[in-house]
Protein backbone atom coordinates (compact mmCIF):
# COMPACT_ATOMS: atom_id res chain seq x y z
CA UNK A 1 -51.57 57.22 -15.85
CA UNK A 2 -48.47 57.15 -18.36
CA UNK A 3 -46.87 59.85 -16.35
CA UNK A 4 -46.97 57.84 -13.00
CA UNK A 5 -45.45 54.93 -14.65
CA UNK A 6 -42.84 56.85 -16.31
CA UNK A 7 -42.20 58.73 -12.87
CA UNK A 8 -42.35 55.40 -11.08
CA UNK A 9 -39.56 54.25 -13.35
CA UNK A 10 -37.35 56.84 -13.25
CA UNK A 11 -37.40 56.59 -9.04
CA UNK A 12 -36.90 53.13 -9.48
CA UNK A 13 -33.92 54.10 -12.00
CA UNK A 14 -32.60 56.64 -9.95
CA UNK A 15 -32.46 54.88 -6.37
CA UNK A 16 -31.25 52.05 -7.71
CA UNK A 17 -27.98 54.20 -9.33
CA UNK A 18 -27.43 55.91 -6.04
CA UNK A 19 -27.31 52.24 -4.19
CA UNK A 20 -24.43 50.96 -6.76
CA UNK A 21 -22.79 54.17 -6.60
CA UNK A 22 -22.47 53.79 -2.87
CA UNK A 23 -21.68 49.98 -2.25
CA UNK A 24 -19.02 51.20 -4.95
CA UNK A 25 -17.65 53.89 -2.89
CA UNK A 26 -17.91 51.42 0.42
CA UNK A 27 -16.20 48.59 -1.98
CA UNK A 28 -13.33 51.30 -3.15
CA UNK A 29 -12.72 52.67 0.22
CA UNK A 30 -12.58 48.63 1.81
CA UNK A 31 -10.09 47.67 -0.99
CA UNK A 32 -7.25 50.42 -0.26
CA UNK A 33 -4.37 49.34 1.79
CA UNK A 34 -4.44 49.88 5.59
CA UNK A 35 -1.48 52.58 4.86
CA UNK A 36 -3.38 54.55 2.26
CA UNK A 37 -6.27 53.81 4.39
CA UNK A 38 -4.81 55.72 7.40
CA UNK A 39 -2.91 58.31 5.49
CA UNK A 40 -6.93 59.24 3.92
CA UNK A 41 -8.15 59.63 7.93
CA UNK A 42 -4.73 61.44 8.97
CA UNK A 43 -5.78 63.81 6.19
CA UNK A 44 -9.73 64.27 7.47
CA UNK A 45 -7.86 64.86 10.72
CA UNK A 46 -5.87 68.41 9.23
CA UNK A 47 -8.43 69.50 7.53
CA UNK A 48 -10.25 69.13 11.24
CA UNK A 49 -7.34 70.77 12.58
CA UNK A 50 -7.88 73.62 10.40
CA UNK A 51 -11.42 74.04 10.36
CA UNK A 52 -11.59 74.02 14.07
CA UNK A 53 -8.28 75.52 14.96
CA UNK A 54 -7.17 72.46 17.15
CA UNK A 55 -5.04 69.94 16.74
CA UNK A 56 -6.41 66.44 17.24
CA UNK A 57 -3.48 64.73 16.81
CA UNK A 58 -2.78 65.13 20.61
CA UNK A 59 -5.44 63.03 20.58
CA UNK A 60 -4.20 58.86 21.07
CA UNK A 61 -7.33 57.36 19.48
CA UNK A 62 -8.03 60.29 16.57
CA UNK A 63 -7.17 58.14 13.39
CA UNK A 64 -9.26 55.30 15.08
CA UNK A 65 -12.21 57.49 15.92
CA UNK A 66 -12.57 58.90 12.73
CA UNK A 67 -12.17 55.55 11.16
CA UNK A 68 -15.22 54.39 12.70
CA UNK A 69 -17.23 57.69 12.21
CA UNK A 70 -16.89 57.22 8.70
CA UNK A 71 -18.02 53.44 8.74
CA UNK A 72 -20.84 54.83 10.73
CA UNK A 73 -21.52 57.60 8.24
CA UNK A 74 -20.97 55.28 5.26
CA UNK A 75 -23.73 52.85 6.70
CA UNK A 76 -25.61 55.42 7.48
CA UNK A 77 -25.83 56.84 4.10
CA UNK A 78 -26.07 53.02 2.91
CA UNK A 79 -28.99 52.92 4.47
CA UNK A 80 -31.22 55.62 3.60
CA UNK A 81 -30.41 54.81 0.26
CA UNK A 82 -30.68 51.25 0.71
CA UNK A 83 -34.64 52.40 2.16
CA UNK A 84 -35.17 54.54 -0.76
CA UNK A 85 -34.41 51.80 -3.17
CA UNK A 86 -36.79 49.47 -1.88
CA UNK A 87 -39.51 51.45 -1.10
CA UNK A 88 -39.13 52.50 -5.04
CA UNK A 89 -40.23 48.84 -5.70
CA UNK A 90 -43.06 49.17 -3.40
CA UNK A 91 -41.82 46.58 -1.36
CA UNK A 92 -44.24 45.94 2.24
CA UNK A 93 -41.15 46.32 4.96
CA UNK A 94 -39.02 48.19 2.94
CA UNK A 95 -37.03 49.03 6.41
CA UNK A 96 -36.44 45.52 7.12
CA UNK A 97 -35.25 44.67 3.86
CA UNK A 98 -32.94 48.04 4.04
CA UNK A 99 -31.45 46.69 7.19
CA UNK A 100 -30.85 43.19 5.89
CA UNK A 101 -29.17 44.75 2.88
CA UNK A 102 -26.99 46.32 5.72
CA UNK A 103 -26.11 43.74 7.52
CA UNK A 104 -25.31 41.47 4.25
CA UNK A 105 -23.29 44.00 2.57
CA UNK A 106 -21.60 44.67 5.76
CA UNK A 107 -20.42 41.01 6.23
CA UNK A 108 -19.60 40.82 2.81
CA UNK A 109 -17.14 43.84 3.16
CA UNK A 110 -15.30 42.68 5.92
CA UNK A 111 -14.56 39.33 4.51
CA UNK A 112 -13.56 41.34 1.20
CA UNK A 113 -11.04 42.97 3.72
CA UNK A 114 -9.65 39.53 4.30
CA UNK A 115 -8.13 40.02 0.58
CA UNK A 116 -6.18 43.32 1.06
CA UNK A 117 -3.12 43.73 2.58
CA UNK A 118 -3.05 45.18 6.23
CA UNK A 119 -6.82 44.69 6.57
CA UNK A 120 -8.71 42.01 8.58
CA UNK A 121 -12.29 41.12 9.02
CA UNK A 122 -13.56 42.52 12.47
CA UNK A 123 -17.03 42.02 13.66
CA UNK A 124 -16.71 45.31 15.62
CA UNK A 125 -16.57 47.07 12.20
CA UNK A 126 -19.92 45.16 11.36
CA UNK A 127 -21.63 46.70 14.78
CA UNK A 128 -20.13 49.90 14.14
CA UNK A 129 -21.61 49.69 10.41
CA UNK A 130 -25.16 48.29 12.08
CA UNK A 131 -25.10 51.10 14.16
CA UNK A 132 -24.89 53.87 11.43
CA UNK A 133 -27.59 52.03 9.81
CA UNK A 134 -29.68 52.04 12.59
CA UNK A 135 -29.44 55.83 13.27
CA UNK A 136 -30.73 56.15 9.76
CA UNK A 137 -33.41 54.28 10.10
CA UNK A 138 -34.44 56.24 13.71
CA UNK A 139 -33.55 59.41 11.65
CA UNK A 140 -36.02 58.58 8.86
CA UNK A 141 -38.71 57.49 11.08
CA UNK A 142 -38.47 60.45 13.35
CA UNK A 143 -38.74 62.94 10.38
CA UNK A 144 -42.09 60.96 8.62
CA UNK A 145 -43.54 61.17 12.13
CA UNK A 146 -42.75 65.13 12.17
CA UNK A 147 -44.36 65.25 9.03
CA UNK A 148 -47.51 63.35 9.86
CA UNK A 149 -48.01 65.89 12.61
């Protein structure tokens, strides 16, 4: 019985580290200036280039794309952990809260963008963040069904 609590703990522990660590990295990433900002996609952007052999630069929207793949991603991520953490607590609709969590920390990290130079709230950001989230929580819930059958 000792060694259930003691693993119950450490999940709890554990889940809740990985949540701070990421709303950390989400904070970190929001505060940089929009140059540095850009100059850290133009630089996923080569190393696509090289991976791939292309160059994506041709490309008029690549910078913005891959801006909003990584708030997807980021969400995404945010989310699964954001799941993980409160079904830790044994929380009843631990995928509601998850999403709620989102959506909150979402908000709150556009109007944090309000503060940094060459950044702006945009609710399109905020959809684009919902929708990472929500192909988490369709990813999770398609695996536990694969594993029920």
């Amino acid at each position: 019985m000792k060694k259930i609590e003691n693993q119950d703990k450490l999940k709890k522990i554990i889940s809740t580290i990985l949540l701070i660590s990421w709303c950390l990295l989400i904070f970190y990433f929001s505060s940089q200036i929009g140059e540095k900002s850009n100059l850290s996609s133009s630089h996923v952007i080569d190393f696509i280039n090289k991976l791939l052999n292309v160059n994506l630069y041709n490309f008029e929207y690549s910078v913005l794309i891959v801006r909003k793949l990584a708030h997807m991603f980021l969400y995404f991520v945010l989310n699964l952990l954001s799941i993980n953490f409160f079904k830790s607590y044994k929380l009843n609709n631990y995928y509601k809260y998850a999403f709620l969590f989102c959506l909150i920390y979402a908000i709150s990290d556009e109007v944090h963008q309000l503060f940094v130079i060459e950044r702006a709230f945009r609710l399109t950001d905020i959809i684009i963040d919902m929708l990472g989230a929500c192909i988490g929580y369709i990813l999770l819930k398609l695996i536990n069904k694969l594993k029920i059958k």
